[in-house]
PDB file of N, CA and C in Angstrom:
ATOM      1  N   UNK A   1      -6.413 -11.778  14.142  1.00  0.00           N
ATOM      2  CA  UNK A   1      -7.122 -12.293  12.997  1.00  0.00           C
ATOM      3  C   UNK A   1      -6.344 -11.923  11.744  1.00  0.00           C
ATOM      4  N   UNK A   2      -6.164 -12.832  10.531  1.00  0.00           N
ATOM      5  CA  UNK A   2      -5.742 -12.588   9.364  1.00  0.00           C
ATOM      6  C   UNK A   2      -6.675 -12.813   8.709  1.00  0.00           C
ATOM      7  N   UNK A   3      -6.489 -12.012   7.443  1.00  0.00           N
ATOM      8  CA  UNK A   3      -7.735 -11.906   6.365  1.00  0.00           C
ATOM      9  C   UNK A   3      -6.845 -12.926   5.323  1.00  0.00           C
ATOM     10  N   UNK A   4      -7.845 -14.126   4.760  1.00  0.00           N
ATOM     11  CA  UNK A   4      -7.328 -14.822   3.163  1.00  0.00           C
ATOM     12  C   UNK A   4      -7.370 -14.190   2.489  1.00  0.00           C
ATOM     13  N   UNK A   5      -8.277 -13.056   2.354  1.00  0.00           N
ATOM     14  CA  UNK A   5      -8.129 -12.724   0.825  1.00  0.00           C
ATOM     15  C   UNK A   5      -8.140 -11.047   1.258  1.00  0.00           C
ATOM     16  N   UNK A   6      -7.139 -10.385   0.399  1.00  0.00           N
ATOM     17  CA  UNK A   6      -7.090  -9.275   0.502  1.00  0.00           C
ATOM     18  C   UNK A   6      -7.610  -8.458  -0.483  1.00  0.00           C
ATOM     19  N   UNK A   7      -7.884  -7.036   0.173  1.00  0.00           N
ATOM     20  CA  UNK A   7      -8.940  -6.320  -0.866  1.00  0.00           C
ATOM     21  C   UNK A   7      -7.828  -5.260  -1.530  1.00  0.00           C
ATOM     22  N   UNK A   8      -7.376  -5.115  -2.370  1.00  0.00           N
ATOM     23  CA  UNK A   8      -6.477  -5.200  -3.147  1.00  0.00           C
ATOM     24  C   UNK A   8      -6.702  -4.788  -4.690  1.00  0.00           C
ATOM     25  N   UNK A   9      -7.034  -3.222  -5.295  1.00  0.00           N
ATOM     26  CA  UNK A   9      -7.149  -3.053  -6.613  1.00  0.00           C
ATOM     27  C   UNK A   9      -6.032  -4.444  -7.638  1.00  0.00           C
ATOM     28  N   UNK A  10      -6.237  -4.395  -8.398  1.00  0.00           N
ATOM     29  CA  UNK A  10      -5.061  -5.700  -9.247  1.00  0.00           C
ATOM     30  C   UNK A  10      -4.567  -4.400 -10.362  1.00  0.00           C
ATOM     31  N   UNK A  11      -5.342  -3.317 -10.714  1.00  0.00           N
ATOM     32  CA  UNK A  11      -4.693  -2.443 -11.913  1.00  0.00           C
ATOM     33  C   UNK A  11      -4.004  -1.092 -11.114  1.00  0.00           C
ATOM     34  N   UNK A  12      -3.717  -1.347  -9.520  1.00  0.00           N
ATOM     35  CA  UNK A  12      -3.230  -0.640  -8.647  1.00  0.00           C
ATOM     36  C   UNK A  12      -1.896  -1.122  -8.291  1.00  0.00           C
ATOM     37  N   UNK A  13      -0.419  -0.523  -8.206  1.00  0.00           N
ATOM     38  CA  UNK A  13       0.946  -0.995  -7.726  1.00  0.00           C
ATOM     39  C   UNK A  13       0.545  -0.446  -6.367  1.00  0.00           C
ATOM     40  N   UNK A  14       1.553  -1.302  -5.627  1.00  0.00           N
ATOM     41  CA  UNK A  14       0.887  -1.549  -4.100  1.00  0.00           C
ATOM     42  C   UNK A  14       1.121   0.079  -3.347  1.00  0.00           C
ATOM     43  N   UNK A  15       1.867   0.757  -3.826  1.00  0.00           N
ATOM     44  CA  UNK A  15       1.680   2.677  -3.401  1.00  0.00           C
ATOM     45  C   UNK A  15       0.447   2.794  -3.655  1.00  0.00           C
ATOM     46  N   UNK A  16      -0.268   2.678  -4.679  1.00  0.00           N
ATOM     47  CA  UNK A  16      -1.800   3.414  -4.738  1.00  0.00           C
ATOM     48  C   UNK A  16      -2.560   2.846  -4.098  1.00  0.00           C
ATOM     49  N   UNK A  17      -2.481   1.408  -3.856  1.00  0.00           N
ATOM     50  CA  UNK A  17      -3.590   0.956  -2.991  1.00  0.00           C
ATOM     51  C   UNK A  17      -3.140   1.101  -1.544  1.00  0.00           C
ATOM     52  N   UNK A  18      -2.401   1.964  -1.284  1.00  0.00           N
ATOM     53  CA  UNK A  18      -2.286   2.169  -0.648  1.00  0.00           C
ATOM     54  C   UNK A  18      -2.690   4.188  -0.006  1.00  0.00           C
ATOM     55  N   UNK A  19      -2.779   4.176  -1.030  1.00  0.00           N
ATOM     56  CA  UNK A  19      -2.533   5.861  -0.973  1.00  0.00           C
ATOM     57  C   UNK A  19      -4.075   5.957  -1.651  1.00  0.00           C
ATOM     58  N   UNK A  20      -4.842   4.875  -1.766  1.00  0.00           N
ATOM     59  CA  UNK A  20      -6.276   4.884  -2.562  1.00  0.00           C
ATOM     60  C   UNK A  20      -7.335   5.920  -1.940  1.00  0.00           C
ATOM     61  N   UNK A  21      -7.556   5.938  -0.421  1.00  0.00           N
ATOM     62  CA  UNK A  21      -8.435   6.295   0.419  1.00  0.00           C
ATOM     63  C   UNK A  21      -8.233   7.650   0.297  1.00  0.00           C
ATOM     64  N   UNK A  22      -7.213   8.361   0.367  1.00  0.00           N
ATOM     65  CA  UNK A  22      -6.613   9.501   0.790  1.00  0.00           C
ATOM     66  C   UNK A  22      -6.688  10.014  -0.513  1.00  0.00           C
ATOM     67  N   UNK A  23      -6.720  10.014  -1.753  1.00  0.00           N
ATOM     68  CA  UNK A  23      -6.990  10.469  -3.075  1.00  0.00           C
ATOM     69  C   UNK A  23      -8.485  10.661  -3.136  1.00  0.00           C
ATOM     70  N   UNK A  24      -9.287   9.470  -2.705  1.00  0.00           N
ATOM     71  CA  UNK A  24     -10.354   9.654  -2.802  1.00  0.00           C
ATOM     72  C   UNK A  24     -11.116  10.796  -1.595  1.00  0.00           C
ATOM     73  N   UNK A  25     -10.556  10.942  -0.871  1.00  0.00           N
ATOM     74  CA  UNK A  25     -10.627  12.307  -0.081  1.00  0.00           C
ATOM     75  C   UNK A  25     -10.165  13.617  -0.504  1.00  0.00           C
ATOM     76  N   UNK A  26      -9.048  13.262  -1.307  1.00  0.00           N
ATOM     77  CA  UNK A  26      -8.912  14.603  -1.878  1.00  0.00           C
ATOM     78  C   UNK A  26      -7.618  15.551  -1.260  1.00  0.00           C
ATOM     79  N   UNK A  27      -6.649  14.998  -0.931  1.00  0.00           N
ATOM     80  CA  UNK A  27      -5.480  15.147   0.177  1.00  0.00           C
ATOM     81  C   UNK A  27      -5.310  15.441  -0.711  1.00  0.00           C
ATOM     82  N   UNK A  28      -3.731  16.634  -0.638  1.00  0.00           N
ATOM     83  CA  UNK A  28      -2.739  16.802  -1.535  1.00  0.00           C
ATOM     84  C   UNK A  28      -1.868  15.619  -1.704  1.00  0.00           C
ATOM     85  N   UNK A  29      -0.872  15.941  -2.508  1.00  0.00           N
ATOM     86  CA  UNK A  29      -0.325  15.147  -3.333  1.00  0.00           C
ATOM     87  C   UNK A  29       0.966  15.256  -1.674  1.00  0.00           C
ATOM     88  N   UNK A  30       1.410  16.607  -1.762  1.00  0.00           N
ATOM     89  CA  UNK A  30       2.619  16.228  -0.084  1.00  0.00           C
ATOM     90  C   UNK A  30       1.927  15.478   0.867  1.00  0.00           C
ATOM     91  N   UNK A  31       0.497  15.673   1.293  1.00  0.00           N
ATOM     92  CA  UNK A  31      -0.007  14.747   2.315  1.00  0.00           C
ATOM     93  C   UNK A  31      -0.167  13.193   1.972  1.00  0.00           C
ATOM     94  N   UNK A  32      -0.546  12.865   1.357  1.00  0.00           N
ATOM     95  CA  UNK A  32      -0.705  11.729   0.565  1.00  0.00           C
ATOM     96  C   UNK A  32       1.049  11.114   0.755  1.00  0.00           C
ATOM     97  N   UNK A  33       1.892  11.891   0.068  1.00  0.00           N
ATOM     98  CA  UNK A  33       3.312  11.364   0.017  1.00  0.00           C
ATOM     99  C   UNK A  33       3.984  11.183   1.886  1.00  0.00           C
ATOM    100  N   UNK A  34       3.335  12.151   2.571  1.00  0.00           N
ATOM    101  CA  UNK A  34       3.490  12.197   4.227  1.00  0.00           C
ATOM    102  C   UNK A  34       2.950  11.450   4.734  1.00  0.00           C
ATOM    103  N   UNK A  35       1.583  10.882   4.655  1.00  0.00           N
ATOM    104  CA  UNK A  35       1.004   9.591   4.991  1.00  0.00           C
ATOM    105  C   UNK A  35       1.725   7.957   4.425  1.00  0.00           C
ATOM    106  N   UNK A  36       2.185   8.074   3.326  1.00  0.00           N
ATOM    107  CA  UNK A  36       2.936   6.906   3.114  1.00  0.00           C
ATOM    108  C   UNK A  36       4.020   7.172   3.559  1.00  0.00           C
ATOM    109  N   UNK A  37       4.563   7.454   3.832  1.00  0.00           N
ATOM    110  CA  UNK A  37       5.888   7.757   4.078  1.00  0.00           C
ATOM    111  C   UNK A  37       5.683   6.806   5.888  1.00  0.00           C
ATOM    112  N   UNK A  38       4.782   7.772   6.748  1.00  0.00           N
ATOM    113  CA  UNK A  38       4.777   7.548   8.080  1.00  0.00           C
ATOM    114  C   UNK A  38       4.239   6.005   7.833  1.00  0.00           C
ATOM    115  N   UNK A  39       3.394   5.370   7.369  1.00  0.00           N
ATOM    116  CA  UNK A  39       2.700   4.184   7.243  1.00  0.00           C
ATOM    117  C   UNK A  39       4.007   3.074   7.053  1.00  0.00           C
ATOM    118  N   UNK A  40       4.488   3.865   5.572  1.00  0.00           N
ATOM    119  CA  UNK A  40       5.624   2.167   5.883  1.00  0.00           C
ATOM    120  C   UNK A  40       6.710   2.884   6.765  1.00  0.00           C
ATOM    121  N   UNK A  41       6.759   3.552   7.571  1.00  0.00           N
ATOM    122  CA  UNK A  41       7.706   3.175   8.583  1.00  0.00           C
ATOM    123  C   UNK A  41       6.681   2.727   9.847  1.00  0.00           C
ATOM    124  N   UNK A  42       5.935   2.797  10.348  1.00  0.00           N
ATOM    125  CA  UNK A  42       5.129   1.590  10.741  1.00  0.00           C
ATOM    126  C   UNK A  42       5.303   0.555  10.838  1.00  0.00           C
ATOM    127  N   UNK A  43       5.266  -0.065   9.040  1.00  0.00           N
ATOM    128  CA  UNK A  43       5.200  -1.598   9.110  1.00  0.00           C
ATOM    129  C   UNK A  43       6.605  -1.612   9.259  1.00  0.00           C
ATOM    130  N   UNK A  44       7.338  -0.961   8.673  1.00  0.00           N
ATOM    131  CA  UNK A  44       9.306  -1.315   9.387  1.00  0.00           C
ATOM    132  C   UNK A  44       9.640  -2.878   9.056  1.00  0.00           C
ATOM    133  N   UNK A  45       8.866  -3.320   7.914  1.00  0.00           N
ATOM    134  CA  UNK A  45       9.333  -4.461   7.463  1.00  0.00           C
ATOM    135  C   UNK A  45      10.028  -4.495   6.208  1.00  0.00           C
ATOM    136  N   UNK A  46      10.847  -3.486   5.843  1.00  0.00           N
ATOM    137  CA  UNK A  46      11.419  -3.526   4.525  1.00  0.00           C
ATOM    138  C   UNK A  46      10.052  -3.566   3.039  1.00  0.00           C
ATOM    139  N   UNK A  47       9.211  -2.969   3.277  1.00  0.00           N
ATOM    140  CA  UNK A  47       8.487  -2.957   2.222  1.00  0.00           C
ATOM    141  C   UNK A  47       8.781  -2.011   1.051  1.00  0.00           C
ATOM    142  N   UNK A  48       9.632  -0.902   1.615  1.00  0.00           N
ATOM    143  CA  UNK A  48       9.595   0.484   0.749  1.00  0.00           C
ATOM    144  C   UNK A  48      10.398  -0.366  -1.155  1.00  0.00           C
ATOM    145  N   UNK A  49      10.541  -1.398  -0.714  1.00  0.00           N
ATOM    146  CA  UNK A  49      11.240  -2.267  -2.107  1.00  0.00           C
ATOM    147  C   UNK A  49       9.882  -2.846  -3.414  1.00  0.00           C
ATOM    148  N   UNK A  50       8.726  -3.379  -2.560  1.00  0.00           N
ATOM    149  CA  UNK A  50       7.506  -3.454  -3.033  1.00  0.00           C
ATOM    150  C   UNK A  50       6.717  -2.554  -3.426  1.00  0.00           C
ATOM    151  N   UNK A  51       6.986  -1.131  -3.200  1.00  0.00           N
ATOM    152  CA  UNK A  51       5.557  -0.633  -3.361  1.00  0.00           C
ATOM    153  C   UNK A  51       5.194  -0.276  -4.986  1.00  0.00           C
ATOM    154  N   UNK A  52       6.427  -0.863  -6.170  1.00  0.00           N
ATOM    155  CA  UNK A  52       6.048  -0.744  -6.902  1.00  0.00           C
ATOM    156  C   UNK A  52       5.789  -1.561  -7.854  1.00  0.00           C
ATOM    157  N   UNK A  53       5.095  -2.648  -7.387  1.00  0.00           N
ATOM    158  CA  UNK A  53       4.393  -3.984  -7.343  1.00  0.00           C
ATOM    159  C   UNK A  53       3.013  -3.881  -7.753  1.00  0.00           C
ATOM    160  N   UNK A  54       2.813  -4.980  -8.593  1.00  0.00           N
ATOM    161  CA  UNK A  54       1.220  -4.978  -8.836  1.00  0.00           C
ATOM    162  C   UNK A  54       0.499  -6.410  -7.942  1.00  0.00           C
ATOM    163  N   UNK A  55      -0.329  -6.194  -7.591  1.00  0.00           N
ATOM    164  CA  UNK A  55      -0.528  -7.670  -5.844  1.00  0.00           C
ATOM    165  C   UNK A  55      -0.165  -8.873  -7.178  1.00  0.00           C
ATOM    166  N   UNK A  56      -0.521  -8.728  -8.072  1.00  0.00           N
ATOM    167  CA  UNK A  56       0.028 -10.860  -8.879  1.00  0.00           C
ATOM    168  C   UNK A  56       1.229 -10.916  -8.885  1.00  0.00           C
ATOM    169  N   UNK A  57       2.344  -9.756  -8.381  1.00  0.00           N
ATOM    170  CA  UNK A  57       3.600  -9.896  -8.600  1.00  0.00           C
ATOM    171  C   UNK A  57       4.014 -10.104  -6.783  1.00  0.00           C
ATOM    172  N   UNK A  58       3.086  -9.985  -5.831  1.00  0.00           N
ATOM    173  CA  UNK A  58       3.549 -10.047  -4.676  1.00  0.00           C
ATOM    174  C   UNK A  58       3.114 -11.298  -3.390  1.00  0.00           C
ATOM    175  N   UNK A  59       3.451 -11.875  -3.120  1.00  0.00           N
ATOM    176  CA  UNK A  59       3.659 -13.351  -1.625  1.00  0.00           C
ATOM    177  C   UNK A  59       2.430 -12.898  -1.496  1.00  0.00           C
ATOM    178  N   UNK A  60       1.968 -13.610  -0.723  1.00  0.00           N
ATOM    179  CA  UNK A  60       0.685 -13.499   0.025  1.00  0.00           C
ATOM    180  C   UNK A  60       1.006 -12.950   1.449  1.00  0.00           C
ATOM    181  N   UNK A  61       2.159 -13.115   1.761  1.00  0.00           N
ATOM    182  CA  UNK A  61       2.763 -12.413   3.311  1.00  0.00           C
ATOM    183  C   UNK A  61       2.853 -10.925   2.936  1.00  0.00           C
ATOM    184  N   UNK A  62       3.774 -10.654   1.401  1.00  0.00           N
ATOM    185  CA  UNK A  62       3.687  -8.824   1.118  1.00  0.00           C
ATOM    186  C   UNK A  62       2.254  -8.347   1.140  1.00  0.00           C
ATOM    187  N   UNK A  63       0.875  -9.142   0.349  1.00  0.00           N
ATOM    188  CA  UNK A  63      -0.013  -8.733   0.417  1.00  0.00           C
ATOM    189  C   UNK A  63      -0.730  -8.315   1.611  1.00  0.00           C
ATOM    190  N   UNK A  64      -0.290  -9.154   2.696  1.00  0.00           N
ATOM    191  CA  UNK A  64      -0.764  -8.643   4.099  1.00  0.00           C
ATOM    192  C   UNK A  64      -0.525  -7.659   4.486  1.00  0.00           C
ATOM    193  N   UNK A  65       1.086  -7.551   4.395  1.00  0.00           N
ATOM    194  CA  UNK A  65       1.702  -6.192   4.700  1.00  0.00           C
ATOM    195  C   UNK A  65       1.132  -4.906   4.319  1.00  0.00           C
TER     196      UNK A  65
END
């Protein structure tokens, strides 16, 4: 299944919305940086170029990502 519309802060570059959940838990700042880190090597699609993107600046394929 793919989602059309992604849930996606817009005043968030795509690191924080990504790193959103884990702040709001209250992780440190190394865990937080250790969780992204392991995540985009995961997706292993060359994203680490995007993450400092705001979603109106990114494809609708990066937004999936």
């Amino acid at each position: 299944m793919v989602f059309q519309d992604y849930a996606l802060y817009p005043n968030l570059i795509a690191k924080e919305n990504i790193t959103f959940p884990l702040r709001l838990k209250k992780y440190s700042e190394e865990k937080v940086s250790q969780k992204l880190k392991s995540t985009i090597e995961i997706i292993d699609v060359g994203v680490e170029k995007y993450l400092d993107f705001f979603p109106k600046e990114l494809s609708a394929g990066h937004k999936q990502r």
